[in-house]
Protein backbone atom coordinates (compact mmCIF):
# COMPACT_ATOMS: atom_id res chain seq x y z
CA UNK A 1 90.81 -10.80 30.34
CA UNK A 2 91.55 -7.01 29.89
CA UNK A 3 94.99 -7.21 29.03
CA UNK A 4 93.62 -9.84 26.20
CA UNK A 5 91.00 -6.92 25.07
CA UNK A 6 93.58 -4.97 25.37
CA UNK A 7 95.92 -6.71 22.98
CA UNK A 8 93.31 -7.80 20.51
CA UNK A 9 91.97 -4.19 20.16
CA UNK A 10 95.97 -3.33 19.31
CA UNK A 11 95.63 -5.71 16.85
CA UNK A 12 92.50 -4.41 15.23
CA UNK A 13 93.72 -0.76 14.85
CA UNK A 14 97.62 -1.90 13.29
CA UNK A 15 95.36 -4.26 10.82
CA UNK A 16 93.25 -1.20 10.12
CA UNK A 17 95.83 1.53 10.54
CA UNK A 18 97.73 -0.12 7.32
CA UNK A 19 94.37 -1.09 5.55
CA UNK A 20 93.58 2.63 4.98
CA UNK A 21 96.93 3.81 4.82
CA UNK A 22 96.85 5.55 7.71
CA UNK A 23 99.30 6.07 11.24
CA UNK A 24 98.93 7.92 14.77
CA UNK A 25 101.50 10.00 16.71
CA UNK A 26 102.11 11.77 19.80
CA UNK A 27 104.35 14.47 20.56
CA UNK A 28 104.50 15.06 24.14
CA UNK A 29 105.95 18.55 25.43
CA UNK A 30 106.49 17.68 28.58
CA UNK A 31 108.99 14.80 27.95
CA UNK A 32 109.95 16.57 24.22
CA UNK A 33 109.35 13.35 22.73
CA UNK A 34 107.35 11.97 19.71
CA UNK A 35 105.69 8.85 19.05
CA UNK A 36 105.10 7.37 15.87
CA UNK A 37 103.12 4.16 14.99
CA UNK A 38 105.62 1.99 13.79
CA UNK A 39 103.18 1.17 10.93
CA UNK A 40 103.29 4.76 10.14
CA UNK A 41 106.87 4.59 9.84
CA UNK A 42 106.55 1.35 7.59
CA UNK A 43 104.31 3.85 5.08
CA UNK A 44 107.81 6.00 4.84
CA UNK A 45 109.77 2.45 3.95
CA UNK A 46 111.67 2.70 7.58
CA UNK A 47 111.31 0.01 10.25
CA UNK A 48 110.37 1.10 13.81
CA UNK A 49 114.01 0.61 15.15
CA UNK A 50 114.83 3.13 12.49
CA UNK A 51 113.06 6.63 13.02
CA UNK A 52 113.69 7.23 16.89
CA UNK A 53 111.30 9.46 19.46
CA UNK A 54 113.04 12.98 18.50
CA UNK A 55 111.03 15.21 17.14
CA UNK A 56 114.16 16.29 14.76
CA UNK A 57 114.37 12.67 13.69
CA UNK A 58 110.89 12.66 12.04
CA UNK A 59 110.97 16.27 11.25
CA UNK A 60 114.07 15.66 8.68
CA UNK A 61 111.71 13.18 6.88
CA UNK A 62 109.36 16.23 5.99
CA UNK A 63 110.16 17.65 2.42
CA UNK A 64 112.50 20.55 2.52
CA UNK A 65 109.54 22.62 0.48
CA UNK A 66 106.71 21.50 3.12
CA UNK A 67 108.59 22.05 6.37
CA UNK A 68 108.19 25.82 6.43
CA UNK A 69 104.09 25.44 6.71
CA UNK A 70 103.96 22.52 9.10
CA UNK A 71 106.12 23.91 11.44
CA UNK A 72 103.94 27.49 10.83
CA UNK A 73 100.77 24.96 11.55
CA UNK A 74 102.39 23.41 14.73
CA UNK A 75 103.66 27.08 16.18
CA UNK A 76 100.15 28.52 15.89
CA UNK A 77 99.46 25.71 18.25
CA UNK A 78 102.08 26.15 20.32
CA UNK A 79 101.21 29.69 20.41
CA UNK A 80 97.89 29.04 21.78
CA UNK A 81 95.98 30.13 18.13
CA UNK A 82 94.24 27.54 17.36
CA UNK A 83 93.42 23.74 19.12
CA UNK A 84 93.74 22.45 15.44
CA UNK A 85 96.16 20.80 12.98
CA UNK A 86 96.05 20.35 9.79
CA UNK A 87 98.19 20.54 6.74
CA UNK A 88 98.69 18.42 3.79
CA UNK A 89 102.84 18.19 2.63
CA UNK A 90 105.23 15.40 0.81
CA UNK A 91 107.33 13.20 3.26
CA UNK A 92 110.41 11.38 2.28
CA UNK A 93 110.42 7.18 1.50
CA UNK A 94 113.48 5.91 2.61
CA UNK A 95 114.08 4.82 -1.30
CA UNK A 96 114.00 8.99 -1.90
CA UNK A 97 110.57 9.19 -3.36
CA UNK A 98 108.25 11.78 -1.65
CA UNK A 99 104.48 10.89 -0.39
CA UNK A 100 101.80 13.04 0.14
CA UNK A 101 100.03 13.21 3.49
CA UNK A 102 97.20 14.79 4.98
CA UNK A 103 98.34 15.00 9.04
CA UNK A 104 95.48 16.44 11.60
CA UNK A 105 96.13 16.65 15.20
CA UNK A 106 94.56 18.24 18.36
CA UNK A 107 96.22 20.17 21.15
CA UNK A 108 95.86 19.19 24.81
CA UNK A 109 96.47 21.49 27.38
CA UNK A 110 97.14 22.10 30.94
CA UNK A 111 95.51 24.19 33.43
CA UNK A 112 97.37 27.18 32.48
CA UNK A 113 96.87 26.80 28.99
CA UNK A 114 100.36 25.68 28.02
CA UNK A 115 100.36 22.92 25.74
CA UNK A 116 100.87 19.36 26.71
CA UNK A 117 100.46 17.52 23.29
CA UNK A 118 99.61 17.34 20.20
CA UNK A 119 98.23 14.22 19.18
CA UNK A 120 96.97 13.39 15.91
CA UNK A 121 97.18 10.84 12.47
CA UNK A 122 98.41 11.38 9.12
CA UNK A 123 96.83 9.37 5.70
CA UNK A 124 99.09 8.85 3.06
CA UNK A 125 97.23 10.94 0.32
CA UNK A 126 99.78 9.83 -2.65
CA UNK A 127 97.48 7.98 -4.97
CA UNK A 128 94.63 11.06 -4.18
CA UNK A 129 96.99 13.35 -4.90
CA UNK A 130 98.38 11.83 -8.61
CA UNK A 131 94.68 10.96 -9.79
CA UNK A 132 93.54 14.46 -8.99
CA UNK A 133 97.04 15.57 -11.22
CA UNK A 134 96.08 13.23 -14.01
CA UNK A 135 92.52 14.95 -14.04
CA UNK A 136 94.16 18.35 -14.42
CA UNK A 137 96.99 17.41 -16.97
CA UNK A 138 93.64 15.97 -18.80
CA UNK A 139 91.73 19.17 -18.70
CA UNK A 140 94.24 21.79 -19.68
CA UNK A 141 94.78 19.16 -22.79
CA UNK A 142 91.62 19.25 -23.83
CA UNK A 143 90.64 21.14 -26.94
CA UNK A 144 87.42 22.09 -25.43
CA UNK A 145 86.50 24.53 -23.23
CA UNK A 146 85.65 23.17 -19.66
CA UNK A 147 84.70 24.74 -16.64
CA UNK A 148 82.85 23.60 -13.29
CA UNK A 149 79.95 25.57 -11.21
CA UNK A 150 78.74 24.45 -8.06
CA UNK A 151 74.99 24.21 -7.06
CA UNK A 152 75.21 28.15 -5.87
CA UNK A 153 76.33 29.39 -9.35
CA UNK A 154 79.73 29.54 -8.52
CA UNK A 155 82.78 28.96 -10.82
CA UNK A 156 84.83 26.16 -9.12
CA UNK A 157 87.06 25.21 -12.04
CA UNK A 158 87.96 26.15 -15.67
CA UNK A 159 90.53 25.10 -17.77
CA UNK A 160 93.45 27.72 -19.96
CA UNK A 161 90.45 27.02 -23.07
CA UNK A 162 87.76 28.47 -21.16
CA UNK A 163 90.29 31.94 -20.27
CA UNK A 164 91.33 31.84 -24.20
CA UNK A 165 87.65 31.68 -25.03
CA UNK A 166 86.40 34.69 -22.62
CA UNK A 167 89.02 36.71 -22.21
CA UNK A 168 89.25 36.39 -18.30
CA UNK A 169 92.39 35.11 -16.61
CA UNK A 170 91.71 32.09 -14.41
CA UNK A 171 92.01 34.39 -11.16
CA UNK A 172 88.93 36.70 -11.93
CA UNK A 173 86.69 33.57 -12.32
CA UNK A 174 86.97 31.47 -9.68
CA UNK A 175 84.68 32.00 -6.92
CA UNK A 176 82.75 34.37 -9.57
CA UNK A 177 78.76 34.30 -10.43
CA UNK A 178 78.81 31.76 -13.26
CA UNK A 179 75.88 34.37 -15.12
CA UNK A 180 79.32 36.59 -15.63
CA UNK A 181 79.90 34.47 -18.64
CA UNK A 182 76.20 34.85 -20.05
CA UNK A 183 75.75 37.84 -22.30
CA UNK A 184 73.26 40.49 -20.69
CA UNK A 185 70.10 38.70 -22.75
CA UNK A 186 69.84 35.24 -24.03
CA UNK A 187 68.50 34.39 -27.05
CA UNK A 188 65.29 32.17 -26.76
CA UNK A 189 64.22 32.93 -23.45
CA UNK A 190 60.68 34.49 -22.65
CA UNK A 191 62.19 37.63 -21.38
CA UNK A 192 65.85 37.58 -22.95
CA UNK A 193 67.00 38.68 -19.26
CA UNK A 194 69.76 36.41 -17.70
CA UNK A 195 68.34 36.72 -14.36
CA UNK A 196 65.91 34.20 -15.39
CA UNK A 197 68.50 31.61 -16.63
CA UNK A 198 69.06 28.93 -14.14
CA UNK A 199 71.52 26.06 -14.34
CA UNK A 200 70.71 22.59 -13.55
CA UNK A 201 74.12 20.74 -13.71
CA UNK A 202 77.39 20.60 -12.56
CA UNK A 203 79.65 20.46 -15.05
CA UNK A 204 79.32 22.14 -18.39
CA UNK A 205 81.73 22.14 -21.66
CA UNK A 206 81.75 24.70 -24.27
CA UNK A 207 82.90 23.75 -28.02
């Protein structure tokens, strides 16, 4: 009966594991081996038999550009930094095409602190990725000037319109007080002081 629960529960996480797009692995420092889920491998185009337990062997599937800050991300582990991974780079399909993943693992650790594994998934991001291009390609298009505050006040996102229209390079707004673009007194209010202006919604467009 367990080894039946056993094999059925396999069988629900491979069936969900390729639903969402989505593999395990385990790198083991002890035995300097790595273990991917062959339906991970099957995101990358490659069959199981394929990709073999080096870590070398996976790590040549990680885009040349990417490699330098996942292998900064694993060292700080190794190092004994942080207990966390996480990075998002482009991985190479077997038909040359890149994909974009978001990988997260944990570190285990022995007594001594050394590390023992890191264990961890990566979700193929790809289709994330290209919609949230499309949406920028769309707003630096755009005639109109565009720009994106948070609930704080905050500037979260402008377009090149919105720097043409103010004068201030992308850079200096983010992050800033959105009242930074409001002249010092507004027309119409009670007071004409911009301290009293308060903004109800998200996203706002000027003409």
């Amino acid at each position: 009966h367990a080894e039946t629960a056993l094999r059925e529960s396999a069988q629900r996480y491979r069936l969900a594991s390729t639903a969402g797009s989505v593999g395990v692995w385990d790198w083991s420092f002890d035995t300097g081996e790595l273990y991917i889920d062959p339906g991970l491998k099957a995101l990358l185009g490659f069959e199981d038999s394929e990709i073999s337990s080096r870590p070398e062997d996976w790590g040549s599937r990680i885009h040349p550009v990417d490699l330098p800050l996942s292998a900064a991300r694993v060292q700080a582990c190794i190092d004994g930094e942080t207990d966390v991974y996480e990075v998002e780079h482009r991985m190479l399909h077997k038909d040359g095409s890149a994909r974009w993943f978001l990988s997260r693992g944990s570190a285990i650790r022995g007594e001594n602190g050394a590390l023992r594994r890191l264990v961890g998934t990566k979700v193929d991001i790809t289709e994330r990725k290209r919609s949230a291009d499309q949406f920028r390609l769309a707003l630096e298009a755009t005639t109109t000037g565009m720009l994106m505050v948070s609930r704080t006040g905050r500037i979260v996102l402008v377009n090149a319109h919105i720097e043409r229209l103010f004068g201030h390079r992308r850079e200096e707004l983010i992050n800033a007080p959105v009242d930074r673009l409001l002249p010092e007194r507004i027309p119409g209010t009670d007071s004409g002081d911009r301290r009293g202006f308060r903004w109800d919604a998200d996203v706002f467009a000027t003409p």
